[in-house]
C-alpha atoms as a PDB file:
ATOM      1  CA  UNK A   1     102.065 121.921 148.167  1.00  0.00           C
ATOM      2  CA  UNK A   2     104.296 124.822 148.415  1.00  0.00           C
ATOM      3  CA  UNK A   3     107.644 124.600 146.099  1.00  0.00           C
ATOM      4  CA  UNK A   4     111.111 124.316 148.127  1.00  0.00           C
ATOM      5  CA  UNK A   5     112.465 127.917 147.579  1.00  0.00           C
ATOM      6  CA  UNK A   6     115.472 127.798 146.096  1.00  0.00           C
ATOM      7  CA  UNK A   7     119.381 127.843 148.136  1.00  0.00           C
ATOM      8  CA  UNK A   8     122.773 127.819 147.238  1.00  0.00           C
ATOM      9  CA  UNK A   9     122.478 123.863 147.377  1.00  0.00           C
ATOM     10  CA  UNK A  10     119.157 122.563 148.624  1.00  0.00           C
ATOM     11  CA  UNK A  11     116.516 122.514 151.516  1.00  0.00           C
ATOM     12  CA  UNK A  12     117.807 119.193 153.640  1.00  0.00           C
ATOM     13  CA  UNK A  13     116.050 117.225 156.460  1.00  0.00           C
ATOM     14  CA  UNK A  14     117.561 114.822 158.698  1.00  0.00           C
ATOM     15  CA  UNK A  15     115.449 112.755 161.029  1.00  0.00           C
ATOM     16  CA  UNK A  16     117.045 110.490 163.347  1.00  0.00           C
ATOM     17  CA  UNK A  17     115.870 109.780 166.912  1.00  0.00           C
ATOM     18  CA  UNK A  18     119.217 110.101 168.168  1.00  0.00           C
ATOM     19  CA  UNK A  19     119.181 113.855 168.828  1.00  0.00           C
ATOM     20  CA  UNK A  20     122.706 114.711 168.800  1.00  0.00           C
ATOM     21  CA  UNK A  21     123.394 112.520 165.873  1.00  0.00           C
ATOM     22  CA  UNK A  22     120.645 114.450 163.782  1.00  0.00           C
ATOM     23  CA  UNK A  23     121.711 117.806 164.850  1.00  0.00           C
ATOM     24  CA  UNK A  24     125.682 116.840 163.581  1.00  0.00           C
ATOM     25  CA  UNK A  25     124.285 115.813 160.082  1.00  0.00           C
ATOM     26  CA  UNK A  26     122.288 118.868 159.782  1.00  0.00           C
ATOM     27  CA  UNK A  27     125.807 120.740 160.623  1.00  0.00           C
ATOM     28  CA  UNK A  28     127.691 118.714 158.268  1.00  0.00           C
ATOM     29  CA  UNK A  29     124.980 119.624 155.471  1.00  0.00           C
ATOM     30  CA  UNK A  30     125.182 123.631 156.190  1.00  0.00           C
ATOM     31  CA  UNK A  31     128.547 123.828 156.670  1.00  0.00           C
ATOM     32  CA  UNK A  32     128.395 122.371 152.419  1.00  0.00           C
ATOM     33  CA  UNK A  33     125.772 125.399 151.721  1.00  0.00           C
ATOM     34  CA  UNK A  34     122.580 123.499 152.218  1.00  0.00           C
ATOM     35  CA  UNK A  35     119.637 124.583 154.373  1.00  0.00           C
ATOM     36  CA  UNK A  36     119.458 122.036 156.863  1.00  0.00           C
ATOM     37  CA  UNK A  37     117.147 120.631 159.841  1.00  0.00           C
ATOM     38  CA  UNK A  38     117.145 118.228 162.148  1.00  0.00           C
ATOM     39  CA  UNK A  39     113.843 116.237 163.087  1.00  0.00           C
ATOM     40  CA  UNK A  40     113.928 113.769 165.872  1.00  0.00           C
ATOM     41  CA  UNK A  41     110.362 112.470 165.303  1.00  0.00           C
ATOM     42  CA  UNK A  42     108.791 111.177 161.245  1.00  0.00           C
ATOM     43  CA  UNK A  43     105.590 112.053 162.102  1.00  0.00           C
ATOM     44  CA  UNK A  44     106.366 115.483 163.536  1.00  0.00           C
ATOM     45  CA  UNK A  45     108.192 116.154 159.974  1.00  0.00           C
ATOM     46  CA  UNK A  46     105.528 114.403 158.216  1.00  0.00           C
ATOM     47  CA  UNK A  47     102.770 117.158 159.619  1.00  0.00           C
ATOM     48  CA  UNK A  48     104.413 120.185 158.135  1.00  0.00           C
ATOM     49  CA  UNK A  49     105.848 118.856 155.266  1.00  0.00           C
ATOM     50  CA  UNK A  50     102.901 119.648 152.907  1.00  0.00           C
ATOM     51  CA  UNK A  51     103.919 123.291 153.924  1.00  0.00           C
ATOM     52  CA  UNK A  52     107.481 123.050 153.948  1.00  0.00           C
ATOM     53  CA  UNK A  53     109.064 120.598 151.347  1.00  0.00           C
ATOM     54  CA  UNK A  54     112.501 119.345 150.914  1.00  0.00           C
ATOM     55  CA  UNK A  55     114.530 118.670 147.872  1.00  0.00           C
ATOM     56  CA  UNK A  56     116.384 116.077 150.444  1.00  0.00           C
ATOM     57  CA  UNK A  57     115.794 114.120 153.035  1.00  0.00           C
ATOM     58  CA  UNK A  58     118.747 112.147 155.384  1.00  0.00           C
ATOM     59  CA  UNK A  59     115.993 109.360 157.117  1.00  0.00           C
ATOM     60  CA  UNK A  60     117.471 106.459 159.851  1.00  0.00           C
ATOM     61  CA  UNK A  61     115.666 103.550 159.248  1.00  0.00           C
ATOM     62  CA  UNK A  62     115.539 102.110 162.772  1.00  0.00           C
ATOM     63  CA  UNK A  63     112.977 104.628 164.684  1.00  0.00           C
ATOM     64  CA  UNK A  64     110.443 104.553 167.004  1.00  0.00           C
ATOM     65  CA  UNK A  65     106.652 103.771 166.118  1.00  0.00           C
ATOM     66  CA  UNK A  66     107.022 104.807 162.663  1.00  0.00           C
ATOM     67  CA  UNK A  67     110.410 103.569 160.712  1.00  0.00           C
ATOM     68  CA  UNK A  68     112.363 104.907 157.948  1.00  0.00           C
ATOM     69  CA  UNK A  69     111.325 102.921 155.387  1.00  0.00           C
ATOM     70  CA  UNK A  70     107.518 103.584 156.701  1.00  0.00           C
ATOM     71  CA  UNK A  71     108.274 107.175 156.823  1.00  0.00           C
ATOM     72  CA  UNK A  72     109.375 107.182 153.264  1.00  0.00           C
ATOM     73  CA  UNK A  73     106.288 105.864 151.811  1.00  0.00           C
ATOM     74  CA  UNK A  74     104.268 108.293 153.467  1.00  0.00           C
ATOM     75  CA  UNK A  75     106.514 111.104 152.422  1.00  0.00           C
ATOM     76  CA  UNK A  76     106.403 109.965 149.060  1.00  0.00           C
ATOM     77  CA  UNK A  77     102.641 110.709 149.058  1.00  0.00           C
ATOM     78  CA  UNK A  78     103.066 113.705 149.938  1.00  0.00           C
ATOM     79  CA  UNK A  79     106.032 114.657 147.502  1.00  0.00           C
ATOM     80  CA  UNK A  80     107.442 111.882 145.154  1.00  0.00           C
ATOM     81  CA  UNK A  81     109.794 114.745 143.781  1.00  0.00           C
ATOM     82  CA  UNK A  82     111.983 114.341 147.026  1.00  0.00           C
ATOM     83  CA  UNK A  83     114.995 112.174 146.996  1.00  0.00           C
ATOM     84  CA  UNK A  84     115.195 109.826 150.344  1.00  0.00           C
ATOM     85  CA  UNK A  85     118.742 108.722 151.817  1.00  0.00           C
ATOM     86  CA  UNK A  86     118.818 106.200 154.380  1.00  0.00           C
ATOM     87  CA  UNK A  87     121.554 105.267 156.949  1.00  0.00           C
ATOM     88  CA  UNK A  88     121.504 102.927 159.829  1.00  0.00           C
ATOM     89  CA  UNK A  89     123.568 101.459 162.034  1.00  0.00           C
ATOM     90  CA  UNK A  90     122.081  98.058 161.701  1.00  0.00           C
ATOM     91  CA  UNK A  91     122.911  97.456 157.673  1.00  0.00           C
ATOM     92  CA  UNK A  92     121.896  94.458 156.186  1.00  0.00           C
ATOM     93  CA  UNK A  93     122.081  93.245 152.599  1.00  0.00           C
ATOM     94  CA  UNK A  94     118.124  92.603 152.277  1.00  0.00           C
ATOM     95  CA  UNK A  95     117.700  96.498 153.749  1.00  0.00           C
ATOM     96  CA  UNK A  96     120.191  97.982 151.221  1.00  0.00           C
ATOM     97  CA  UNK A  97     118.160  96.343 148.631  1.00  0.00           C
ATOM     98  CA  UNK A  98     115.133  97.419 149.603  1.00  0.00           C
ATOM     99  CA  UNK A  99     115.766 101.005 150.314  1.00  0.00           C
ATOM    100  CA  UNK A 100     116.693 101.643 146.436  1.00  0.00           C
ATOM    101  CA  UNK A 101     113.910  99.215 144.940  1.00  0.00           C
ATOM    102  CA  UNK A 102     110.618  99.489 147.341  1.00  0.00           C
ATOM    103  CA  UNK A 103     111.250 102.485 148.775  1.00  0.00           C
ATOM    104  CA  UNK A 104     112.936 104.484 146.406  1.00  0.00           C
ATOM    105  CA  UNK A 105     116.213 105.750 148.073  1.00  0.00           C
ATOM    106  CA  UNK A 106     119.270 107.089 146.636  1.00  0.00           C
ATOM    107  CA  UNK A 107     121.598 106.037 148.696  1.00  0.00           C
ATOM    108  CA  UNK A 108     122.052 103.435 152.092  1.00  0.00           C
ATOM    109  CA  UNK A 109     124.414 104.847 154.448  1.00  0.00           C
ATOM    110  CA  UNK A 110     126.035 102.686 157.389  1.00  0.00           C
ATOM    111  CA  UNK A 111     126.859 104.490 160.332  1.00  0.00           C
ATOM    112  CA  UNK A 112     129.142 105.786 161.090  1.00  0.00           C
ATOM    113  CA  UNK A 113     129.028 106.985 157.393  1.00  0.00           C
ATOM    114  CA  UNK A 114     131.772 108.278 155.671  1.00  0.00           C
ATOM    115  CA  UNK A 115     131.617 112.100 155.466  1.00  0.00           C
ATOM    116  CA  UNK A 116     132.046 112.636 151.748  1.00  0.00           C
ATOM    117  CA  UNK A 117     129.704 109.887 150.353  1.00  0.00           C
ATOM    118  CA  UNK A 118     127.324 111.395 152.631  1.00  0.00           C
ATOM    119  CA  UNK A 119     127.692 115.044 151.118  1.00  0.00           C
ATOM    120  CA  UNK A 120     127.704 113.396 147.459  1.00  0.00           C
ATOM    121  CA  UNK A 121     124.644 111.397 148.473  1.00  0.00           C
ATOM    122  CA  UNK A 122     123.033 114.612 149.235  1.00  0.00           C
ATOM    123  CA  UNK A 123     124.460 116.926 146.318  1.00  0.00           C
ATOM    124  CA  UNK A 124     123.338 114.139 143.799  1.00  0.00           C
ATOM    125  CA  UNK A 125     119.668 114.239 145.342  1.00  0.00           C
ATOM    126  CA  UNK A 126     119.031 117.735 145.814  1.00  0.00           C
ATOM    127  CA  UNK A 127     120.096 117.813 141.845  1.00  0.00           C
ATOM    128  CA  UNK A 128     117.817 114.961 140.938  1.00  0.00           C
ATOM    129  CA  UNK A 129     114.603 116.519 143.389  1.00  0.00           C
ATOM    130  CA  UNK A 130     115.510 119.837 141.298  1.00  0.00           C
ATOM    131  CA  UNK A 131     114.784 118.005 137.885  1.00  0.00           C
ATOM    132  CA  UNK A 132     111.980 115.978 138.755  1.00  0.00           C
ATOM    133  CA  UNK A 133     110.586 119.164 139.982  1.00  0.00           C
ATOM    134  CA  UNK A 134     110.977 120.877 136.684  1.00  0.00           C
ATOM    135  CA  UNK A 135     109.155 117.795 134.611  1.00  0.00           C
ATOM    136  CA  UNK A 136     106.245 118.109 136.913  1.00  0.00           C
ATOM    137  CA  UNK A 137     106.487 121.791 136.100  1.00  0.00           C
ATOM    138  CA  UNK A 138     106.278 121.176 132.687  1.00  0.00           C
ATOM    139  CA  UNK A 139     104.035 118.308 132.275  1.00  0.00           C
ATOM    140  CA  UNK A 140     101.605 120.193 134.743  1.00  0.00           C
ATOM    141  CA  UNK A 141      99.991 121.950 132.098  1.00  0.00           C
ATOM    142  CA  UNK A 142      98.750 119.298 130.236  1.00  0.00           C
ATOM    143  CA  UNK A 143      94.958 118.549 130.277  1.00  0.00           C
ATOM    144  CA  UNK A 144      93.912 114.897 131.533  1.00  0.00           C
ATOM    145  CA  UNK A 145      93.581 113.991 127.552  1.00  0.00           C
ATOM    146  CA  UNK A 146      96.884 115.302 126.613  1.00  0.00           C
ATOM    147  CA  UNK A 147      97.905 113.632 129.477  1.00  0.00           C
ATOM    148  CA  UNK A 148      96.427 109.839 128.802  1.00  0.00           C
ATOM    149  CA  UNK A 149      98.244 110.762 125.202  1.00  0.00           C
ATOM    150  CA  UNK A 150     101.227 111.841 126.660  1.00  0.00           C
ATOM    151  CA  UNK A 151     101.867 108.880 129.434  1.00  0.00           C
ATOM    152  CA  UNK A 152     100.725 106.396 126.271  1.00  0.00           C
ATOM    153  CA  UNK A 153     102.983 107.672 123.846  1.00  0.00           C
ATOM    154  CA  UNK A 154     106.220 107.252 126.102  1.00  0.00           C
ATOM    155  CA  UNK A 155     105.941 103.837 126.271  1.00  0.00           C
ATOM    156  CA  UNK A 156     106.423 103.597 122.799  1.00  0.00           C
ATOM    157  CA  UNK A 157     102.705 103.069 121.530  1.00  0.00           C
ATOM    158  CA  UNK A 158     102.344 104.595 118.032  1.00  0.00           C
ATOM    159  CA  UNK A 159      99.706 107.315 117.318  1.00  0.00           C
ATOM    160  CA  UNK A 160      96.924 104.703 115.747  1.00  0.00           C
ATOM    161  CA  UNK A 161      97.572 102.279 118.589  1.00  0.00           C
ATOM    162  CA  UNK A 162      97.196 104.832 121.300  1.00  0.00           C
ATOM    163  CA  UNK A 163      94.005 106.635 119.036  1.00  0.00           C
ATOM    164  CA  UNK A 164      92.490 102.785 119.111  1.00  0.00           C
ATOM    165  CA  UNK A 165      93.546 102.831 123.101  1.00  0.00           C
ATOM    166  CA  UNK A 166      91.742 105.574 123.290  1.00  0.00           C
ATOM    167  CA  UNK A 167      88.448 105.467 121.365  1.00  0.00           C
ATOM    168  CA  UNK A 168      90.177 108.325 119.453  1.00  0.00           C
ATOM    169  CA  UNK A 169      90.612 109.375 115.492  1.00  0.00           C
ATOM    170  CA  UNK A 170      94.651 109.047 114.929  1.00  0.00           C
ATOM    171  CA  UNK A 171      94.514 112.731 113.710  1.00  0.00           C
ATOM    172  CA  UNK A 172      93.108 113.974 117.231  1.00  0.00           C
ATOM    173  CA  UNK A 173      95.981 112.312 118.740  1.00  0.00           C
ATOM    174  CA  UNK A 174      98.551 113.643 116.477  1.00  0.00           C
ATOM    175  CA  UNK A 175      96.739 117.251 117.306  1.00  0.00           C
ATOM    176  CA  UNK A 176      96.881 116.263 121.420  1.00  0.00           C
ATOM    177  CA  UNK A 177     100.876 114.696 120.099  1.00  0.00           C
ATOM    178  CA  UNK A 178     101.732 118.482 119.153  1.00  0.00           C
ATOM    179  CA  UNK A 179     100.083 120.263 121.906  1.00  0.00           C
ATOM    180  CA  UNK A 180     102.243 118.142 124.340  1.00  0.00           C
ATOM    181  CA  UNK A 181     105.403 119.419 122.378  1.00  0.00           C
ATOM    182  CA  UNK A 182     104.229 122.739 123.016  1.00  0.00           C
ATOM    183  CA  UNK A 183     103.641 122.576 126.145  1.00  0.00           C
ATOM    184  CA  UNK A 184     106.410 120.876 127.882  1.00  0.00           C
ATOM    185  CA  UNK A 185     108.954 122.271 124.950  1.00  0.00           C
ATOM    186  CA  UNK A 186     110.324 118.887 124.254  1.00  0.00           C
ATOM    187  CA  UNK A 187     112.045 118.580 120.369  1.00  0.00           C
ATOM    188  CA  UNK A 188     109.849 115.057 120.054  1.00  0.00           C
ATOM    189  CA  UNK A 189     109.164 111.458 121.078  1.00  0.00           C
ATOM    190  CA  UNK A 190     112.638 110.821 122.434  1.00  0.00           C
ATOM    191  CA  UNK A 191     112.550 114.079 124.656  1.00  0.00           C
ATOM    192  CA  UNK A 192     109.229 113.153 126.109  1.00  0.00           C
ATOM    193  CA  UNK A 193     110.447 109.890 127.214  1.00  0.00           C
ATOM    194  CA  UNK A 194     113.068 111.467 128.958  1.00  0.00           C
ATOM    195  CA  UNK A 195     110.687 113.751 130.637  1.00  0.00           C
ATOM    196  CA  UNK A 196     108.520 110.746 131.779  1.00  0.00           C
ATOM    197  CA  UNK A 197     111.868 109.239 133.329  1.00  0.00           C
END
């Protein structure tokens, strides 16, 4: 998958089914420097987007065949570096909920949203999409060892518990330990549980 190039603020999709509604969000969003474009149809978006990711995307949840919250776990397939906002016009508290712990949104919007939140919602997720971007950049280069090491040693397992996780010698993890610091240029343990995060 291609990396969003960058823009004075970020590459921003808006699907909604209501066409006119769409295109005035994707105004909103340009007129506040970001790249924006209006989909009317998930699936439609869903087909290019290997090609043509977002650092944002503005999703209704109340759609046709396929709804927001559907659309967002197939998006996050594809990209789980992309920050999801939903909005609807139909909020409920058990929806609100759900869009930030199942399905991983940023923000839940009722419509008619309030201009401002909706440009901070978007600011604040282009920013995040940006830095997860830039850990996955860095924690790319690992091998799959240094990579079992690394993803053991942020949740706080010591180097002889993760060598014994690992059917390794504790000095072959400390040597796969400072290859990861190398590589993703973090200062230490703390660092590289802030890149996991």
């Amino acid at each position: 998958m291609n990396e969003p190039s960058p823009s004075p603020r970020g590459i921003v999709y808006v699907v909604d089914d209501d066409r006119d509604l769409g295109a005035a969000v994707a105004r909103l969003l340009i007129r506040h420097g970001h790249a924006a474009e209006p989909f009317l149809d998930p699936v439609l978006l869903l087909s290019v987007y290997g090609d043509a990711p977002a650092h944002c995307i503005v999703t209704d949840i109340m759609m046709g065949d396929l709804d927001g919250f559907g659309f967002a776990d197939r998006v996050r397939e594809i990209d789980p570096a992309v920050a999801i906002i939903f909005m609807t016009a139909w909020p409920t508290t058990a929806n609100a909920v759900d869009s930030v712990r199942r399905y991983g949104g940023l923000d839940y919007l009722e419509k008619p949203f309030d201009e401002a939140r909706l440009v901070a919602a978007v600011a604040e997720g282009v920013a995040w999409s940006r830095q997860q971007r830039a850990v996955r950049a860095r924690t790319a280069m690992l091998s799959p060892r240094e990579r079992a090491v690394f993803d053991l040693l942020v949740l706080g397992h010591s180097n002889k518990v993760v060598a014994a996780m690992l059917g390794l010698s504790p000095k072959t993890i400390e040597d796969h330990r400072a290859a990861i610091v190398a590589k993703t240029g973090a200062n230490g343990l703390a660092q590289l549980i802030a890149l996991s995060r």
